[in-house]
PDB file of N, CA and C in Angstrom:
ATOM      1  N   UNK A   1     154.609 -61.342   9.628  1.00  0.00           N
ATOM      2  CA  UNK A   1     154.657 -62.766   9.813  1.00  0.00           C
ATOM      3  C   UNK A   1     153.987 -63.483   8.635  1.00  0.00           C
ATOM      4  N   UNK A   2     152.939 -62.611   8.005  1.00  0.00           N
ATOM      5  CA  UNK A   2     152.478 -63.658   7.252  1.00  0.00           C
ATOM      6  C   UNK A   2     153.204 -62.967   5.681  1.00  0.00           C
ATOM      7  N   UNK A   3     153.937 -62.588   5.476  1.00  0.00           N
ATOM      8  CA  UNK A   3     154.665 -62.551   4.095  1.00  0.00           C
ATOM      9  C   UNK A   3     155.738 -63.603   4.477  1.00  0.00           C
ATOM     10  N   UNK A   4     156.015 -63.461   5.506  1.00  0.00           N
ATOM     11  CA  UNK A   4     157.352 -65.179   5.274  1.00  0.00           C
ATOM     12  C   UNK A   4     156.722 -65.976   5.299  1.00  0.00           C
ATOM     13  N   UNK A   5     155.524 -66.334   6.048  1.00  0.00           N
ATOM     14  CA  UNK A   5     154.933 -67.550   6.055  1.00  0.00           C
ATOM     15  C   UNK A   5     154.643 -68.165   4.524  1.00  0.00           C
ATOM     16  N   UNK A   6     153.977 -67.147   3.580  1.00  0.00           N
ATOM     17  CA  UNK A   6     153.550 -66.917   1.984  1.00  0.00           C
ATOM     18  C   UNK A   6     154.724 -67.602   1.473  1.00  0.00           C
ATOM     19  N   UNK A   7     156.472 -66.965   1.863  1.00  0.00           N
ATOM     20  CA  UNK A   7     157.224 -67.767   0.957  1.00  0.00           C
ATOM     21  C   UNK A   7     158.307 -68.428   2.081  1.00  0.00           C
ATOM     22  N   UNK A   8     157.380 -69.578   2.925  1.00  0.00           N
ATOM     23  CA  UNK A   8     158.046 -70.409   3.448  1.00  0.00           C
ATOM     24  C   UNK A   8     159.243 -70.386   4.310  1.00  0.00           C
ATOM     25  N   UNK A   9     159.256 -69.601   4.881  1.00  0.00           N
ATOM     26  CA  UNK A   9     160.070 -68.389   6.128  1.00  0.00           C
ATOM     27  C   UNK A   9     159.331 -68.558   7.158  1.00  0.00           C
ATOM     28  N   UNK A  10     157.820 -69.021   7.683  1.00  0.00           N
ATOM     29  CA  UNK A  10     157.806 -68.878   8.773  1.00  0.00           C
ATOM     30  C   UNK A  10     158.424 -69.497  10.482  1.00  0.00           C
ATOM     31  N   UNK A  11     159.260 -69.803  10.419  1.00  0.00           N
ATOM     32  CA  UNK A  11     159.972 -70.224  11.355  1.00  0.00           C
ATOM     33  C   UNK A  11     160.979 -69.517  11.778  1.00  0.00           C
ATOM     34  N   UNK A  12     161.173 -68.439  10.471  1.00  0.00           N
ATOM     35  CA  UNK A  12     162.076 -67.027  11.116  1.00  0.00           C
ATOM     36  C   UNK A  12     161.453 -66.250  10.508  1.00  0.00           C
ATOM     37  N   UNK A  13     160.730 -65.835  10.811  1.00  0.00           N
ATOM     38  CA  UNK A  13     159.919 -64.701  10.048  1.00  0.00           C
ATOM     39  C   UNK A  13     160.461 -63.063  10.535  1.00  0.00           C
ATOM     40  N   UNK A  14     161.174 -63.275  11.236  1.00  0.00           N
ATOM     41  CA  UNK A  14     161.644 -61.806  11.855  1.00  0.00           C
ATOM     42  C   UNK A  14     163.119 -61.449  11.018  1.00  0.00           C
ATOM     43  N   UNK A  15     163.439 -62.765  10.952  1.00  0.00           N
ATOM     44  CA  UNK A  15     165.257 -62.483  10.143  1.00  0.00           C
ATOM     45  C   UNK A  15     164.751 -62.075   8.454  1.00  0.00           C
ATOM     46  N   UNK A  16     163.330 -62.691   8.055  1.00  0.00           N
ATOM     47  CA  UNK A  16     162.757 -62.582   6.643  1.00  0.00           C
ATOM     48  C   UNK A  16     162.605 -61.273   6.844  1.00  0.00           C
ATOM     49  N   UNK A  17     161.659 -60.495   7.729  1.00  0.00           N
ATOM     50  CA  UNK A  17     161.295 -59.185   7.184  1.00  0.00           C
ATOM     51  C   UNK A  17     162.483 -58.400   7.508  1.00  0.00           C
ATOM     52  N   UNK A  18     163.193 -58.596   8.520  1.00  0.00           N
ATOM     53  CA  UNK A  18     164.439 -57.640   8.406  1.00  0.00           C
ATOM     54  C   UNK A  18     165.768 -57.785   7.301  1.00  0.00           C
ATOM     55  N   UNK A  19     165.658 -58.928   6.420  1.00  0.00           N
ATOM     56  CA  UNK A  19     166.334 -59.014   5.920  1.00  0.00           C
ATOM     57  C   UNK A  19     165.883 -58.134   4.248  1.00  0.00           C
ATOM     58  N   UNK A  20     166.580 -57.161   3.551  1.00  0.00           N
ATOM     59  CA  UNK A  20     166.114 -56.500   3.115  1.00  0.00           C
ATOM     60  C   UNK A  20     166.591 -56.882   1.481  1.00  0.00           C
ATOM     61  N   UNK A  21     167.484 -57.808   1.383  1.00  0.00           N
ATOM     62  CA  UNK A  21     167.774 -58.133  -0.205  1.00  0.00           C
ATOM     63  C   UNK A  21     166.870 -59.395  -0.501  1.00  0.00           C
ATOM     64  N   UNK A  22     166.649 -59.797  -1.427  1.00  0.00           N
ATOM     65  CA  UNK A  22     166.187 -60.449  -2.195  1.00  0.00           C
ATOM     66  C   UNK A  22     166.864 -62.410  -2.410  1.00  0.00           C
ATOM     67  N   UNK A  23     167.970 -62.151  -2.268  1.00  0.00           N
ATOM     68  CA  UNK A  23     169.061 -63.315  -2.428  1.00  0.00           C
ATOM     69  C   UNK A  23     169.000 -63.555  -0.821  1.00  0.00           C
ATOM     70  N   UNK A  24     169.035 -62.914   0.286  1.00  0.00           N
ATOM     71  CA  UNK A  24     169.257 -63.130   1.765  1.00  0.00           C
ATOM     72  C   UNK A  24     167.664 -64.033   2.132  1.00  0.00           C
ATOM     73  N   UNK A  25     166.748 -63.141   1.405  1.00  0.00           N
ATOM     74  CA  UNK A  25     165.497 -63.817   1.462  1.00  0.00           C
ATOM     75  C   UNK A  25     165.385 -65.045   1.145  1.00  0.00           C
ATOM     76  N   UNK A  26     165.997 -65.044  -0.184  1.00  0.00           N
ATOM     77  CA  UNK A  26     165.580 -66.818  -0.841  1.00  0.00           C
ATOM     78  C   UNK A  26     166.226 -67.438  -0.255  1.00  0.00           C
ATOM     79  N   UNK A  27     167.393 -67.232  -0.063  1.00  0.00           N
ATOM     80  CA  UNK A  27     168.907 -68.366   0.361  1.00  0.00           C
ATOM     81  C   UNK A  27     168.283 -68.373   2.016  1.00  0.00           C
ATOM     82  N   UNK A  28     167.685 -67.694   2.503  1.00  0.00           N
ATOM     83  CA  UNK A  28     167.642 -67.785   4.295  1.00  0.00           C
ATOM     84  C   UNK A  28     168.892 -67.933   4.983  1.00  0.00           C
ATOM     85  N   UNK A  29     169.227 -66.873   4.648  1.00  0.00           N
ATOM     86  CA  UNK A  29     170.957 -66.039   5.386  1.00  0.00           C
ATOM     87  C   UNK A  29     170.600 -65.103   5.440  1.00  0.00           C
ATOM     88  N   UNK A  30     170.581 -64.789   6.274  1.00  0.00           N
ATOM     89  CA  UNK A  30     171.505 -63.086   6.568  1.00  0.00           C
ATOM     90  C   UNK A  30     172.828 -62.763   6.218  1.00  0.00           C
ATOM     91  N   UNK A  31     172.913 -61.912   5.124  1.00  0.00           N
ATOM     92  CA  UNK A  31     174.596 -61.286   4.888  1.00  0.00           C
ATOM     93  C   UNK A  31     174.734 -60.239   5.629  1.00  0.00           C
ATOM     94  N   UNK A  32     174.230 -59.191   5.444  1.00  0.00           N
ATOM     95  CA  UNK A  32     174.378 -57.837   6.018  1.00  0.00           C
ATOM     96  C   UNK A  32     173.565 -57.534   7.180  1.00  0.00           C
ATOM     97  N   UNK A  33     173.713 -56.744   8.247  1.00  0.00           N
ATOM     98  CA  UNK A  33     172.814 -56.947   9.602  1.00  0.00           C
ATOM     99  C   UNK A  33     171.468 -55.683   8.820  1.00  0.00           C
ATOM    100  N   UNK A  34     170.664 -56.427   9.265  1.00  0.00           N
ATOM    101  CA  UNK A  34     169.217 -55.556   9.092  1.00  0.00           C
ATOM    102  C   UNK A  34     168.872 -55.182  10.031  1.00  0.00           C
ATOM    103  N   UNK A  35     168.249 -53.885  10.121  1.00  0.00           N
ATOM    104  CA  UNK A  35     167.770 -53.068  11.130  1.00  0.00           C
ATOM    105  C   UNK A  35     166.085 -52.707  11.563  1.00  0.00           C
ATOM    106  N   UNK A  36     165.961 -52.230  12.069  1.00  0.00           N
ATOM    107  CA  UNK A  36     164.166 -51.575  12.365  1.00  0.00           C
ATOM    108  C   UNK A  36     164.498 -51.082  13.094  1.00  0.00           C
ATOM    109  N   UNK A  37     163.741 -50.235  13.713  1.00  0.00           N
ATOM    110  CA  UNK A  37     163.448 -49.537  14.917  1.00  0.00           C
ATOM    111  C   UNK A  37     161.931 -48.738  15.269  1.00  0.00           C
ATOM    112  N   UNK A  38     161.813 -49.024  16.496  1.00  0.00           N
ATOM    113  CA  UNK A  38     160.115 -49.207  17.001  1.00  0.00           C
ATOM    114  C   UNK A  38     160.771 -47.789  18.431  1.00  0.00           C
ATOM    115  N   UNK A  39     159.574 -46.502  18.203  1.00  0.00           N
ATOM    116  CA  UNK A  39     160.364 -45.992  19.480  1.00  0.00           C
ATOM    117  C   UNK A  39     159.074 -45.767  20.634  1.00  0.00           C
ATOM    118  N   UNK A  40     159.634 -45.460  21.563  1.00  0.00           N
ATOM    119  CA  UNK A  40     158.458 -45.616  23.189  1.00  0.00           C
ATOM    120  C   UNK A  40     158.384 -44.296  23.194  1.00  0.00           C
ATOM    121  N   UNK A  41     157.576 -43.682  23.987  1.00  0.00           N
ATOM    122  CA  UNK A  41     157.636 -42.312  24.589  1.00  0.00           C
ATOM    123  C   UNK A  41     158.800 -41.657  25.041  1.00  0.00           C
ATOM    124  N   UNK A  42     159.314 -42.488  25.284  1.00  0.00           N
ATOM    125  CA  UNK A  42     160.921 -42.124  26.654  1.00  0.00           C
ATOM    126  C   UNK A  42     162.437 -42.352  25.632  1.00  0.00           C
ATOM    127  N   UNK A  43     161.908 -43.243  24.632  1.00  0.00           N
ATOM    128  CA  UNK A  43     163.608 -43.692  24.058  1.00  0.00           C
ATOM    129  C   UNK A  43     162.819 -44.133  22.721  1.00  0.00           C
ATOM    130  N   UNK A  44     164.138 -44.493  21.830  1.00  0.00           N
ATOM    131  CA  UNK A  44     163.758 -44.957  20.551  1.00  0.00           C
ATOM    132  C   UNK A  44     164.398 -46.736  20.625  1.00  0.00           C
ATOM    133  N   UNK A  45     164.414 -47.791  20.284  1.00  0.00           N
ATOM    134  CA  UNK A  45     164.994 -48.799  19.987  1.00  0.00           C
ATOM    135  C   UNK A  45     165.695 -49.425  18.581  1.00  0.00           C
ATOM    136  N   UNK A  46     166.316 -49.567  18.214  1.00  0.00           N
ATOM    137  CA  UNK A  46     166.437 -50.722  17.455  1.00  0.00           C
ATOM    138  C   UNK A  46     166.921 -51.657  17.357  1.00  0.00           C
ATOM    139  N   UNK A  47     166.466 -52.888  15.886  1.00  0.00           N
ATOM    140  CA  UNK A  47     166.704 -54.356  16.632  1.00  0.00           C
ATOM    141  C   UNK A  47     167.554 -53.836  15.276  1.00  0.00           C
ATOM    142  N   UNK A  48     168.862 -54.853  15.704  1.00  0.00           N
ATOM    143  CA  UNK A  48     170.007 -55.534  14.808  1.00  0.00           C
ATOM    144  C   UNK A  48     170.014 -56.767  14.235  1.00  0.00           C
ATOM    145  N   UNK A  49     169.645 -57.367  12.971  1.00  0.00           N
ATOM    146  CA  UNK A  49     169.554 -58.656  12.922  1.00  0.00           C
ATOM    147  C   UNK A  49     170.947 -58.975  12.475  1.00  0.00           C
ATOM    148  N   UNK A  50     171.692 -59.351  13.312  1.00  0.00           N
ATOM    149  CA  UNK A  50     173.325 -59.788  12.478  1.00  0.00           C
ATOM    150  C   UNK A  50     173.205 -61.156  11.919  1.00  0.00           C
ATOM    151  N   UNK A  51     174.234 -61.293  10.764  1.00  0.00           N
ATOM    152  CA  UNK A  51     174.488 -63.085  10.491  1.00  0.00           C
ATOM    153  C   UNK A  51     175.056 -63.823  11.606  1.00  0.00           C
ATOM    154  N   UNK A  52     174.671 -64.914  11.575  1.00  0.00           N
ATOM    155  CA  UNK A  52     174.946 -66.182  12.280  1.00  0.00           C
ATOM    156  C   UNK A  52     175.525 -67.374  11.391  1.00  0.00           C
ATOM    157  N   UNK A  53     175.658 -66.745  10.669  1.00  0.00           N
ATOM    158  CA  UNK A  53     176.547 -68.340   9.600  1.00  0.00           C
ATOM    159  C   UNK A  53     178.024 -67.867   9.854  1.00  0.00           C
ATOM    160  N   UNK A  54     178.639 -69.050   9.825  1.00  0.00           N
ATOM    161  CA  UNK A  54     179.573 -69.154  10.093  1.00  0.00           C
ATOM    162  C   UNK A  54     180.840 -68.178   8.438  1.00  0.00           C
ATOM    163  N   UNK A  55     180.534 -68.363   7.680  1.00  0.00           N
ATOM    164  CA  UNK A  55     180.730 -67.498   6.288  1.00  0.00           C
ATOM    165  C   UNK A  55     180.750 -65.764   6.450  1.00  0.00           C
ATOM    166  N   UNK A  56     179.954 -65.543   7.673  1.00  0.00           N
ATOM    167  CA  UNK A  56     179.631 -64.432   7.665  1.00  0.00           C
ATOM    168  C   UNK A  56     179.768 -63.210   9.074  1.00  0.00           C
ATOM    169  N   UNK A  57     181.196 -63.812   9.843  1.00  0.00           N
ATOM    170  CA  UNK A  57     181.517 -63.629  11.269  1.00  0.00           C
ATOM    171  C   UNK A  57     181.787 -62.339  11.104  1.00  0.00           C
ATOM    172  N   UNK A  58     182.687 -61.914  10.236  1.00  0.00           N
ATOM    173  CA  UNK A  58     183.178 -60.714  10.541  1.00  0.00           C
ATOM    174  C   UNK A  58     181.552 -59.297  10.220  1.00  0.00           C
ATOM    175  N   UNK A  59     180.313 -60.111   9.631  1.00  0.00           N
ATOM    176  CA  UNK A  59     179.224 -58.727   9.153  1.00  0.00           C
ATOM    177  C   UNK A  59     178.788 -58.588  10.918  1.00  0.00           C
ATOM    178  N   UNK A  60     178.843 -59.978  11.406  1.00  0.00           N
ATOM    179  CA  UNK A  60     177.902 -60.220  12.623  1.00  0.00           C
ATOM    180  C   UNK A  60     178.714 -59.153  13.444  1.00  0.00           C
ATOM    181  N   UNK A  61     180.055 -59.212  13.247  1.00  0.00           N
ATOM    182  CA  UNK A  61     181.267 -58.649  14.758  1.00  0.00           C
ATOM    183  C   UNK A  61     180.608 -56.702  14.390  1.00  0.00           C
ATOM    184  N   UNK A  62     180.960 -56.649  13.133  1.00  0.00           N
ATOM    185  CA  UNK A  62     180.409 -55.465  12.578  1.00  0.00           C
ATOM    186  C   UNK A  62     179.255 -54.929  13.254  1.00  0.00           C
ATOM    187  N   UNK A  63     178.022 -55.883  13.231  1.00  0.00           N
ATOM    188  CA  UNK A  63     176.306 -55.590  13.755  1.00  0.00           C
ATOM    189  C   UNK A  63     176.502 -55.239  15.210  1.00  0.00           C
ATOM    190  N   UNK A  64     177.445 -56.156  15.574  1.00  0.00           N
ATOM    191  CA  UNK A  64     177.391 -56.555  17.260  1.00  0.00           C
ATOM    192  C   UNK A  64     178.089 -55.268  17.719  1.00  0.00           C
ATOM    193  N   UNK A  65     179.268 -54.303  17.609  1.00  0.00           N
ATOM    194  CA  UNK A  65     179.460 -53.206  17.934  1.00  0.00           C
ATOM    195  C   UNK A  65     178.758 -52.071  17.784  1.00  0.00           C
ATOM    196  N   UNK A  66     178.050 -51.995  17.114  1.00  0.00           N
ATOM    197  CA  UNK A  66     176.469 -51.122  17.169  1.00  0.00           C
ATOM    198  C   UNK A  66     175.625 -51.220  18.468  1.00  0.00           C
ATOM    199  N   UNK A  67     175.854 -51.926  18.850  1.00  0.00           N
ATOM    200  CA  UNK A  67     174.419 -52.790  19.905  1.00  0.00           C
ATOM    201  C   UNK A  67     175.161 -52.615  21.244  1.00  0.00           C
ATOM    202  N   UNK A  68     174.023 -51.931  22.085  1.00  0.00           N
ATOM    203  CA  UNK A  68     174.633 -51.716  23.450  1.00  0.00           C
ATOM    204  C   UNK A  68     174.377 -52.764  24.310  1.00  0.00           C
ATOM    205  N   UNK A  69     173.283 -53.521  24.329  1.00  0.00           N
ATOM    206  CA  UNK A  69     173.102 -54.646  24.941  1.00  0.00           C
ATOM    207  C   UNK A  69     172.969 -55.841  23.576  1.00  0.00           C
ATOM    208  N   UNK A  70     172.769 -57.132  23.701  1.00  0.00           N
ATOM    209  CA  UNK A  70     172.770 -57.911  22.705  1.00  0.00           C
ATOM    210  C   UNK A  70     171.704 -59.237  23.331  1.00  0.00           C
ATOM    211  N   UNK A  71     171.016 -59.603  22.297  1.00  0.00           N
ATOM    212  CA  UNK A  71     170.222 -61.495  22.809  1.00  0.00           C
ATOM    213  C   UNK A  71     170.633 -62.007  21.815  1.00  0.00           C
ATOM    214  N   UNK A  72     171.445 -63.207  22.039  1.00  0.00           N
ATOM    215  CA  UNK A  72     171.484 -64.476  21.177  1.00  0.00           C
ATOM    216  C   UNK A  72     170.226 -65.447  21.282  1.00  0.00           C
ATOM    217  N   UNK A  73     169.762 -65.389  19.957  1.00  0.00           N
ATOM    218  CA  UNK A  73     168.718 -66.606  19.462  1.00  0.00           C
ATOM    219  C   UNK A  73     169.079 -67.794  18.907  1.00  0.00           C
ATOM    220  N   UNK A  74     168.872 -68.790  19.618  1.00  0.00           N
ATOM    221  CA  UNK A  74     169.299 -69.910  19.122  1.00  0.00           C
ATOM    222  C   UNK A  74     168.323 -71.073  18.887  1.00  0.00           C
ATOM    223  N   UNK A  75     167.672 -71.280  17.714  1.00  0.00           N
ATOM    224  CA  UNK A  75     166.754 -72.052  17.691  1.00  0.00           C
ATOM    225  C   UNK A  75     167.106 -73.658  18.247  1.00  0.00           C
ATOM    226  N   UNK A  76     165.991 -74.752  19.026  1.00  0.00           N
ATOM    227  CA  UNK A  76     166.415 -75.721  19.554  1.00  0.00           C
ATOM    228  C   UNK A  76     165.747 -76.735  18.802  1.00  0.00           C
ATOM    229  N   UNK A  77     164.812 -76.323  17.638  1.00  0.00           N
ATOM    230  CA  UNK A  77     164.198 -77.771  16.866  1.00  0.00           C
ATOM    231  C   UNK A  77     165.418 -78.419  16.261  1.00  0.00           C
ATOM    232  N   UNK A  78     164.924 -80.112  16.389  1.00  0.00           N
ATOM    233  CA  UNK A  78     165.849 -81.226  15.633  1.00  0.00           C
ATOM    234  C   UNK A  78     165.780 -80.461  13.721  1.00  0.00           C
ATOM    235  N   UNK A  79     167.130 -80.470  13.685  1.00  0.00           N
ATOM    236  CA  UNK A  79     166.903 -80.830  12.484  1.00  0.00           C
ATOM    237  C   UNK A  79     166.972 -79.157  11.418  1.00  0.00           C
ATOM    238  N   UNK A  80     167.043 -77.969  12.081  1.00  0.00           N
ATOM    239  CA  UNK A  80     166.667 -76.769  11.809  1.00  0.00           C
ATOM    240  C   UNK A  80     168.130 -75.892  11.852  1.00  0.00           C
ATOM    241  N   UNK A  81     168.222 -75.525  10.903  1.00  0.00           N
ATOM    242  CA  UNK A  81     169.532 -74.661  10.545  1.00  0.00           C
ATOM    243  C   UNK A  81     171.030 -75.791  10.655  1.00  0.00           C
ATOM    244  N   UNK A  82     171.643 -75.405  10.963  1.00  0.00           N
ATOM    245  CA  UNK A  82     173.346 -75.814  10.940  1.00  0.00           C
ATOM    246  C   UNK A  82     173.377 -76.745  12.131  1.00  0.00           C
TER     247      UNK A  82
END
């Protein structure tokens, strides 16, 4: 959280660290879906960060068939993204 915060990302600071190029970072897009994975005793997880711009439907459709369950995030501040 606090390396996006450093370069002005903190309001998505999760799409910043999963986003792993350099240009996705500055521009604050996601092109390609970024991954992690955190595992429990019992199972392993990982998160999918797919794009959400509209430029970029078919990487998201791509991310989204990976993913057995899915959460849409939709930020609700005035004024913030598209």
């Amino acid at each position: 959280h606090r390396l996006a915060a450093q370069n002005g990302r903190d309001s998505w600071w999760l799409a910043y660290l999963l986003d792993q190029d350099e240009d996705e970072r500055a521009k604050g897009k996601t092109v390609e879906c970024g991954k992690a994975y955190f595992p429990t005793q019992s199972k392993q997880y990982t998160i999918l960060d797919a794009p959400g711009h509209l430029h970029y439907v078919p990487n998201m459709i791509i991310g989204a068939t990976q993913a057995d369950i899915a959460l849409l995030v939709i930020s609700a501040r005035k004024g913030e993204f598209e």
